[in-house]
Protein backbone atom coordinates (compact mmCIF):
# COMPACT_ATOMS: atom_id res chain seq x y z
CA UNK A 1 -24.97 -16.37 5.11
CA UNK A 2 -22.45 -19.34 4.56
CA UNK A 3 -22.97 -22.54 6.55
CA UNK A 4 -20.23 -23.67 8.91
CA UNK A 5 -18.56 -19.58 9.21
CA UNK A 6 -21.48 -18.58 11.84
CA UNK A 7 -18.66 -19.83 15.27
CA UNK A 8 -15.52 -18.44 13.51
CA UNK A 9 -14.04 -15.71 14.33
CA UNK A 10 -13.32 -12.58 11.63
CA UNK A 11 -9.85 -13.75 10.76
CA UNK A 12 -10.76 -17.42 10.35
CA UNK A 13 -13.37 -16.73 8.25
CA UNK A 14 -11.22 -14.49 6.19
CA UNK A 15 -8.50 -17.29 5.64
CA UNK A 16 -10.77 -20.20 4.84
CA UNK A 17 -12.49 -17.83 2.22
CA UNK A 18 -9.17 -16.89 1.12
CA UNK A 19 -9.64 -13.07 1.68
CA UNK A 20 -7.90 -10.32 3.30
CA UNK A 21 -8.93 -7.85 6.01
CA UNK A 22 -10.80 -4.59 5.26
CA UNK A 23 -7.92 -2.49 6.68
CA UNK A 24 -5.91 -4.06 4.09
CA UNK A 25 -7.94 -4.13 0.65
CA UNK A 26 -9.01 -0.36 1.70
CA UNK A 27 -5.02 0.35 1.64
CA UNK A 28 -4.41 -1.38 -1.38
CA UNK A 29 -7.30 0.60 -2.74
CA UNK A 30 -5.85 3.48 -1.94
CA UNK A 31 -2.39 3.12 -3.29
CA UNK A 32 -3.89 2.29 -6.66
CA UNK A 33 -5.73 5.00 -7.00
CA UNK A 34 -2.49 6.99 -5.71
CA UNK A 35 -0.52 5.07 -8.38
CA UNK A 36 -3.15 6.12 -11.40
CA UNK A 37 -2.98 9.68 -10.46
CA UNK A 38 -0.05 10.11 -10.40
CA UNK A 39 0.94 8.19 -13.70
CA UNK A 40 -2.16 9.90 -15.15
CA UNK A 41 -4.28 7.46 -16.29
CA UNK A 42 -6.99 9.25 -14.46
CA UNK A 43 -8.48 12.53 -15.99
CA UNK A 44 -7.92 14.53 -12.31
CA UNK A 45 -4.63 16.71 -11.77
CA UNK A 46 -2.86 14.88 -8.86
CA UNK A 47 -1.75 18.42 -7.49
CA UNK A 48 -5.02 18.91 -6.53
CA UNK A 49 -4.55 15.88 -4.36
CA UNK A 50 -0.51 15.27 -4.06
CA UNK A 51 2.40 17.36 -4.23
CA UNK A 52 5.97 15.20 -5.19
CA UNK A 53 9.13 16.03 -3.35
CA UNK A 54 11.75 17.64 -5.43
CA UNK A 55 14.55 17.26 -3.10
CA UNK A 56 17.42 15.46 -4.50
CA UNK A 57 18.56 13.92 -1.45
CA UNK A 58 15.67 11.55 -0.60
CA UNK A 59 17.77 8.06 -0.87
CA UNK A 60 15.31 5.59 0.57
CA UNK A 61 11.87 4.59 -0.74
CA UNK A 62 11.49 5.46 -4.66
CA UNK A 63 11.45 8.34 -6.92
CA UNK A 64 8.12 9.31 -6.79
CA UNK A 65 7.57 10.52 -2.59
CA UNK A 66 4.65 12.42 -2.29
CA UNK A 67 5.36 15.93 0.65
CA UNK A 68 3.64 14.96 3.62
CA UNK A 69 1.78 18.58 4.65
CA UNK A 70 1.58 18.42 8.65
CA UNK A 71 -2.13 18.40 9.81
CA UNK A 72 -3.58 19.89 13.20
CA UNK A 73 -7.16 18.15 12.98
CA UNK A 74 -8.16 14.76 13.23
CA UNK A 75 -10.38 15.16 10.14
CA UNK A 76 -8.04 15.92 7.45
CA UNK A 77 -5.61 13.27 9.09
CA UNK A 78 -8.43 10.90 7.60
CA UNK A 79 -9.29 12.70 3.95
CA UNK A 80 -7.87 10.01 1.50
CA UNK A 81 -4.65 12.94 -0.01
CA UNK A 82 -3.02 12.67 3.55
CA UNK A 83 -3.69 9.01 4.69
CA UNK A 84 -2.13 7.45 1.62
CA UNK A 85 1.65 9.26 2.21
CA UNK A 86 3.29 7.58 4.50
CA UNK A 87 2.14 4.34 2.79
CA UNK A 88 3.14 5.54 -0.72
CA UNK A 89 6.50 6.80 0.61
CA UNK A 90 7.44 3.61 1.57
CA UNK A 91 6.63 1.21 -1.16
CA UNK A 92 9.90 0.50 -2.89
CA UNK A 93 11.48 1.73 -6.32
CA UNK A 94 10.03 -2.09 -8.00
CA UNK A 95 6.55 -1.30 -7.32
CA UNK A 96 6.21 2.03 -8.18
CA UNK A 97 7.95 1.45 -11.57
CA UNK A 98 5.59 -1.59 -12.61
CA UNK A 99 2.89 -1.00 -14.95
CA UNK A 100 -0.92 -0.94 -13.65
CA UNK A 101 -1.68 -4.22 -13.68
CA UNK A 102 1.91 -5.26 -12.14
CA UNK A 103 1.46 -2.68 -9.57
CA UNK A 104 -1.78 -4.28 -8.60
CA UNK A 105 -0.32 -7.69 -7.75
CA UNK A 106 2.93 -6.60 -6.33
CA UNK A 107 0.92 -3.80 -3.55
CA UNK A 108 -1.44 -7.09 -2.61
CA UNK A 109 1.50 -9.33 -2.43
CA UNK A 110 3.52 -6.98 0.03
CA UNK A 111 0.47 -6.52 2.29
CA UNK A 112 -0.08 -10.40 2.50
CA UNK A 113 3.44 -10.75 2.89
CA UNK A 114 3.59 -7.72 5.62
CA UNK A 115 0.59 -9.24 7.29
CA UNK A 116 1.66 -12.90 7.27
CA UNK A 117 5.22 -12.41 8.97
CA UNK A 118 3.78 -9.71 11.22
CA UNK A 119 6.23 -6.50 9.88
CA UNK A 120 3.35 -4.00 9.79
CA UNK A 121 0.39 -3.41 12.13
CA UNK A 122 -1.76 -0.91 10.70
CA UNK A 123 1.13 0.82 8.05
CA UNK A 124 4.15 0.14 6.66
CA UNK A 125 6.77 0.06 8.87
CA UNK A 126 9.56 2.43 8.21
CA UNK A 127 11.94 -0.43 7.08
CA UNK A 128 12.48 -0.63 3.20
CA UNK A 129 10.95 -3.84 2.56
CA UNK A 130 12.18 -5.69 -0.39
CA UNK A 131 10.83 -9.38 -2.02
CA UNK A 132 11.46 -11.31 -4.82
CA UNK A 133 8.57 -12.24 -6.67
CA UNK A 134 8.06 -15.62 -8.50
CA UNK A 135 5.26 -16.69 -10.72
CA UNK A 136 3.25 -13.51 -8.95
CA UNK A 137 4.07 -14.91 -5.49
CA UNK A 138 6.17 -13.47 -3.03
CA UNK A 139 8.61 -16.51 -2.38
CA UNK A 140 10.80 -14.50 -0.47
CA UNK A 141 10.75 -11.66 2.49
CA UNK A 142 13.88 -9.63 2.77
CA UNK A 143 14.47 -6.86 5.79
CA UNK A 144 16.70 -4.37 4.34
């Protein structure tokens, strides 16, 4: 245990240590692993996981939207191929386009922006966010 973090409470602790919330490195876990399926740089067919819209029409977002199968139970709501959509869906056309490593620091520098000026509770919000990034910071939040 660290001295001095026992009376804090969870956030605190997080920002003096300089770390995020669970919710939010599980999410950015997620969306890399979506993001290296679908590029292929695993060795797993993402159809076995994903299946990508083909419908010409889909203006908002990026390229690459995932078909969000409706789901009666609870359970499946949770399995990691349904969870991930809505989130993927709305990450914009910059991110998804980045390389791995880029993709990495952009996805944790839209969730600490999303966090920090309070845009998202527990998703993305529908709004198309888009940011400027300088010297891998996010200098700038803009509410398109």
């Amino acid at each position: 245990m660290l001295h001095g973090f026992h009376n804090l409470k969870y956030h605190e602790k997080l920002s003096q240590l300089g770390l995020t919330t669970l919710k939010n490195r599980r999410l950015r876990g997620d969306l890399i692993e979506t993001y290296k399926l679908l590029t292929n740089k695993e060795d797993i067919d993402s159809q076995q996981f994903f299946q990508l819209t083909e419908d010409p029409y889909q203006l908002r977002g990026n390229n690459r939207r995932i078909y969000n199968v409706r789901s009666r139970g609870e359970i499946r709501r949770n399995l990691f191929s349904q969870r991930v959509i809505d989130h993927w869906n709305n990450l914009p056309q910059e991110i998804i386009t980045a390389d791995c490593q880029h993709f990495q620091v952009k996805t944790r520098h839209v969730l600490e922006a999303n966090n920090r000026y309070g845009t998202i509770s527990h998703r993305f919000s529908p709004i198309i966010i888009k940011f400027k990034l300088y010297k891998k910071r996010a200098t700038k939040l803009v509410v398109a």
